[in-house]
C-alpha atoms as a PDB file:
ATOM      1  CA  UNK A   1     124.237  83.759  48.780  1.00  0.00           C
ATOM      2  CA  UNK A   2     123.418  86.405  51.003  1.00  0.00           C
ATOM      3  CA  UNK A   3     119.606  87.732  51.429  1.00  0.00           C
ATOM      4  CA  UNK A   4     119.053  91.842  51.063  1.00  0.00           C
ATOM      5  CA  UNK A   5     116.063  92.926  52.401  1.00  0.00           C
ATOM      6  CA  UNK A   6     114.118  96.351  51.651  1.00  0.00           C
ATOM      7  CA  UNK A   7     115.741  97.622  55.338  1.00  0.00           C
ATOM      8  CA  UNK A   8     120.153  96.823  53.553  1.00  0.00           C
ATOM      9  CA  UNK A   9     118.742  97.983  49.950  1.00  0.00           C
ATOM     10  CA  UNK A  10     117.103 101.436  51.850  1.00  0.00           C
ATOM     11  CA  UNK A  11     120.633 101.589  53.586  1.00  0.00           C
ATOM     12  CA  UNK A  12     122.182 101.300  50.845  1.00  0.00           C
ATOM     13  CA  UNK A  13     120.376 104.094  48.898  1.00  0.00           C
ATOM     14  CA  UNK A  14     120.100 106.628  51.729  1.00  0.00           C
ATOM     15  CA  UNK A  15     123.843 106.551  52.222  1.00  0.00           C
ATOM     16  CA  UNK A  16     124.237 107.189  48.681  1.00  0.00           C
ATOM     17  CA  UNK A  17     122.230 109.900  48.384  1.00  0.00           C
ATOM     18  CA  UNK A  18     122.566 111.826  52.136  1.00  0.00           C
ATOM     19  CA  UNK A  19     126.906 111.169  52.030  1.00  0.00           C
ATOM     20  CA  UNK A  20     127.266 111.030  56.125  1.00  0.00           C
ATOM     21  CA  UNK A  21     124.129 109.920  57.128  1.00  0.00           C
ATOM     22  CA  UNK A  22     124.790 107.541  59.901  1.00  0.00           C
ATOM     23  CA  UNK A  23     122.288 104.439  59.870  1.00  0.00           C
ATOM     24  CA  UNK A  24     123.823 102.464  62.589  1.00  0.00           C
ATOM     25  CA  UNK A  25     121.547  99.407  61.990  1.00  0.00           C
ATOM     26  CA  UNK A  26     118.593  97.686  60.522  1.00  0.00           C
ATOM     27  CA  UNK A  27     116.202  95.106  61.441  1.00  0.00           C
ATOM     28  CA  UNK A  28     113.694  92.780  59.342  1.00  0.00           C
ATOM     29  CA  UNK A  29     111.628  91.063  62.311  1.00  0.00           C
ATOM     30  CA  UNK A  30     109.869  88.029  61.470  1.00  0.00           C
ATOM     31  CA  UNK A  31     106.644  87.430  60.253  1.00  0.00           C
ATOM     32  CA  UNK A  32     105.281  86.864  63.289  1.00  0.00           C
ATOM     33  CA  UNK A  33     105.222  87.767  66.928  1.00  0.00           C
ATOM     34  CA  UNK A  34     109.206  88.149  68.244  1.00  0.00           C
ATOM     35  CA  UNK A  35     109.574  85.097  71.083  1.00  0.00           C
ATOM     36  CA  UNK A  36     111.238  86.052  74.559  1.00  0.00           C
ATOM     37  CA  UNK A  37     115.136  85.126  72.753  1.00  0.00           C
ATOM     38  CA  UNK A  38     114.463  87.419  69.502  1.00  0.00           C
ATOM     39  CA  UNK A  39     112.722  90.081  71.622  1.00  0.00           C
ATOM     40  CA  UNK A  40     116.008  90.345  74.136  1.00  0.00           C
ATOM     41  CA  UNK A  41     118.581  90.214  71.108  1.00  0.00           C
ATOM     42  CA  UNK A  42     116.978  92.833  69.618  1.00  0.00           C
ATOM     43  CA  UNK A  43     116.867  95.059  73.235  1.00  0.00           C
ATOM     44  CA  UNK A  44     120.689  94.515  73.158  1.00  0.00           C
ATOM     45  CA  UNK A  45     121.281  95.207  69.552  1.00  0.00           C
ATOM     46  CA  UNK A  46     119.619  98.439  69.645  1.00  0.00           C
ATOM     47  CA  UNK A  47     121.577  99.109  73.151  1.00  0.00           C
ATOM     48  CA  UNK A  48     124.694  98.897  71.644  1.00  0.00           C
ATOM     49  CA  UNK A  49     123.665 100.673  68.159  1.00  0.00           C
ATOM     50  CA  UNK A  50     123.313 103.926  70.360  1.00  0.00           C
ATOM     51  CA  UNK A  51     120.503 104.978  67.704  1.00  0.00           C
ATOM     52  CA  UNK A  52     117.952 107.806  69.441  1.00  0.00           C
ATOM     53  CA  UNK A  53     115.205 106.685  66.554  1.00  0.00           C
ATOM     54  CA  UNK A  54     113.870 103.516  65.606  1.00  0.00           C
ATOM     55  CA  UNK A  55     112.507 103.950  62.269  1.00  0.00           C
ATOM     56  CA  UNK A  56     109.615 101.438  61.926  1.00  0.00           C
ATOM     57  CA  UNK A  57     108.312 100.021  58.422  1.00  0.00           C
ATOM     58  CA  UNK A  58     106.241  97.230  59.227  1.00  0.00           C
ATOM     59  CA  UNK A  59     102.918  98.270  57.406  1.00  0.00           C
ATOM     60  CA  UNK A  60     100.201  99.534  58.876  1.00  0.00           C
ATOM     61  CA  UNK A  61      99.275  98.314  61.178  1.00  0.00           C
ATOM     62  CA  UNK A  62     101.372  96.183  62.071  1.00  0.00           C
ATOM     63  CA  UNK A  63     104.065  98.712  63.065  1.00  0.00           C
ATOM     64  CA  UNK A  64     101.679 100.694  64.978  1.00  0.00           C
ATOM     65  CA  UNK A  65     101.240  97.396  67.328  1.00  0.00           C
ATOM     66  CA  UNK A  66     105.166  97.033  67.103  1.00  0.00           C
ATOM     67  CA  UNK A  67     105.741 100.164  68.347  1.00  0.00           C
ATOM     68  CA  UNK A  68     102.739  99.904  70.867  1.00  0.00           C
ATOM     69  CA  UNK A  69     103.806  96.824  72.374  1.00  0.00           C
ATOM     70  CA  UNK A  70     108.043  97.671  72.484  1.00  0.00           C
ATOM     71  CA  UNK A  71     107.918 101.608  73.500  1.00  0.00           C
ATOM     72  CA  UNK A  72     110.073 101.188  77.083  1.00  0.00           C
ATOM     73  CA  UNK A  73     110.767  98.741  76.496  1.00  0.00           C
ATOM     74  CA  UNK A  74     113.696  99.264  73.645  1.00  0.00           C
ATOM     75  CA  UNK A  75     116.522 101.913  74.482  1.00  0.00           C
ATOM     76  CA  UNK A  76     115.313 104.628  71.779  1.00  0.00           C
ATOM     77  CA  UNK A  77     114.296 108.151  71.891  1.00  0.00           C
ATOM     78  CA  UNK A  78     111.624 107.641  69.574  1.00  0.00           C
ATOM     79  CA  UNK A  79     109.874 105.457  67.124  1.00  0.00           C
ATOM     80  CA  UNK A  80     108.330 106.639  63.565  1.00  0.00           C
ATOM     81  CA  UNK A  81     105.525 104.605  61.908  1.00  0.00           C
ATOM     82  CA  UNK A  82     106.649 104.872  58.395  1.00  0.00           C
ATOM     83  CA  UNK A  83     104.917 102.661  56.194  1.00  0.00           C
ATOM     84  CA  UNK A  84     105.754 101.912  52.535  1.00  0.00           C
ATOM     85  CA  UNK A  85     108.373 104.973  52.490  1.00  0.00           C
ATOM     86  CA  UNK A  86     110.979 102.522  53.070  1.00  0.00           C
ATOM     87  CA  UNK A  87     110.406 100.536  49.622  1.00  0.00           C
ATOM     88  CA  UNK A  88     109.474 103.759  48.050  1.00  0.00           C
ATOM     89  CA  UNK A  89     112.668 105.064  48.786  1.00  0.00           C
ATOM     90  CA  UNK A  90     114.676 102.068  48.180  1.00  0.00           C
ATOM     91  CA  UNK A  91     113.055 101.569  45.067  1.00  0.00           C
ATOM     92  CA  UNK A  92     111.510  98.693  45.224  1.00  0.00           C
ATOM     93  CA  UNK A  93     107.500 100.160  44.687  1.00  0.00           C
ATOM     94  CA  UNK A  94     106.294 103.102  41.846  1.00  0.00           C
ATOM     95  CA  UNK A  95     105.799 106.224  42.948  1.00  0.00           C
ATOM     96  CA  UNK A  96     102.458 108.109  42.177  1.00  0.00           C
ATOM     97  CA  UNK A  97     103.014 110.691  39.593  1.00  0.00           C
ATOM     98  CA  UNK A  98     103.252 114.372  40.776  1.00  0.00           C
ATOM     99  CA  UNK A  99     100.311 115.708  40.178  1.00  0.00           C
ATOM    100  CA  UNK A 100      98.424 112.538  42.243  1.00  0.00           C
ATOM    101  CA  UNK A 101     101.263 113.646  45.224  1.00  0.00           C
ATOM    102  CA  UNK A 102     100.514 116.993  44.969  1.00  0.00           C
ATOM    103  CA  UNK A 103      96.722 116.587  45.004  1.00  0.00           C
ATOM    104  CA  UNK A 104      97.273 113.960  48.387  1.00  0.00           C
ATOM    105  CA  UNK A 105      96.467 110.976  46.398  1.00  0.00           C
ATOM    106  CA  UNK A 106      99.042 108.644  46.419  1.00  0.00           C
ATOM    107  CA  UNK A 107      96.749 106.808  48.459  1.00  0.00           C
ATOM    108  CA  UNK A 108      94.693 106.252  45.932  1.00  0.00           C
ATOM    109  CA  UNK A 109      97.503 105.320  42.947  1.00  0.00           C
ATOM    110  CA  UNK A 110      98.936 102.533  45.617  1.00  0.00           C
ATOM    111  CA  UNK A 111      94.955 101.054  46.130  1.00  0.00           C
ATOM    112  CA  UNK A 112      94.611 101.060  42.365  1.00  0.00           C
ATOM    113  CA  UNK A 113      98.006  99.421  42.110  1.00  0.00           C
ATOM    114  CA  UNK A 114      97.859  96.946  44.540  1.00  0.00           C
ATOM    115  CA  UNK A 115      93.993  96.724  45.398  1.00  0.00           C
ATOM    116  CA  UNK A 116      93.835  92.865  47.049  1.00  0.00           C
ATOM    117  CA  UNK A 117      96.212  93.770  49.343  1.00  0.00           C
ATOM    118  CA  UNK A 118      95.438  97.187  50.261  1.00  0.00           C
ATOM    119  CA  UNK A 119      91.263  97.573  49.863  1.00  0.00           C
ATOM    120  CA  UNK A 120      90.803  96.984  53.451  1.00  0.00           C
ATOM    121  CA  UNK A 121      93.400  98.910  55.349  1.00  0.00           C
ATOM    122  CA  UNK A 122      92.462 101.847  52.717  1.00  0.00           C
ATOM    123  CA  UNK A 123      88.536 101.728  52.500  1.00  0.00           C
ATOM    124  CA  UNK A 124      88.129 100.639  56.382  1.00  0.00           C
ATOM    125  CA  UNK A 125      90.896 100.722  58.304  1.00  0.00           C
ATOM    126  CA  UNK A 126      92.338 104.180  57.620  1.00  0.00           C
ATOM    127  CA  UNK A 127      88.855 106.223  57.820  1.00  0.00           C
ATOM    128  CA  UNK A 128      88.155 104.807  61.215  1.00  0.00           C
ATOM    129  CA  UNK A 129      91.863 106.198  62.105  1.00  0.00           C
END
């Protein structure tokens, strides 16, 4: 049986919706630091991808260090820190209702949601940012 991740399901959906859109590969690192064999495989897979953005959803801030420790030294144009966008748009977490959106809360709806995990990176973290 074959394992999707958030990174195949977000493919999946984005292709669906944007007909064209050219994802020419995805990525689920480990949970843990990438040794000298996973760090060169991935170099060479995103040499021969071609891609000019590395779209990074790691958590914060986790991908922030990802991207801090592999800009150079990856052949991309750019990297974006995007957070939980890719399992909102795959699907796979709630969005905040409208009004919470248009009021720049969502913040808040994903604490009260998910508070063990996220009291720390919301309450300490992210003001010191």
């Amino acid at each position: 049986m074959e394992v999707r991740g958030v990174a195949e399901e977000l493919r999946e959906e984005l292709t669906r919706r944007f007909p064209g859109l050219q994802i020419v590969g995805t990525y689920t690192p480990p949970f843990r630091p990438l040794n000298s064999g996973e760090e060169e495989s991935l170099r060479l897979t995103t040499g021969r991808s071609k891609g000019d953005i590395l779209w990074c959803g790691l958590s914060t801030p986790k991908q922030e260090r990802f991207m801090a420790a592999y800009i150079g030294r990856l052949p991309v144009k750019m990297m974006v820190g995007v957070g939980a966008a890719f399992d909102l748009l795959s699907g796979n977490l709630d969005e905040a209702p409208n009004w919470m959106k248009r009021c720049g809360l969502q913040w808040l709806y994903r604490l009260i949601k998910e508070p063990r995990r996220l009291w720390r990176r919301y309450l300490s973290n992210n003001p010191a940012f």
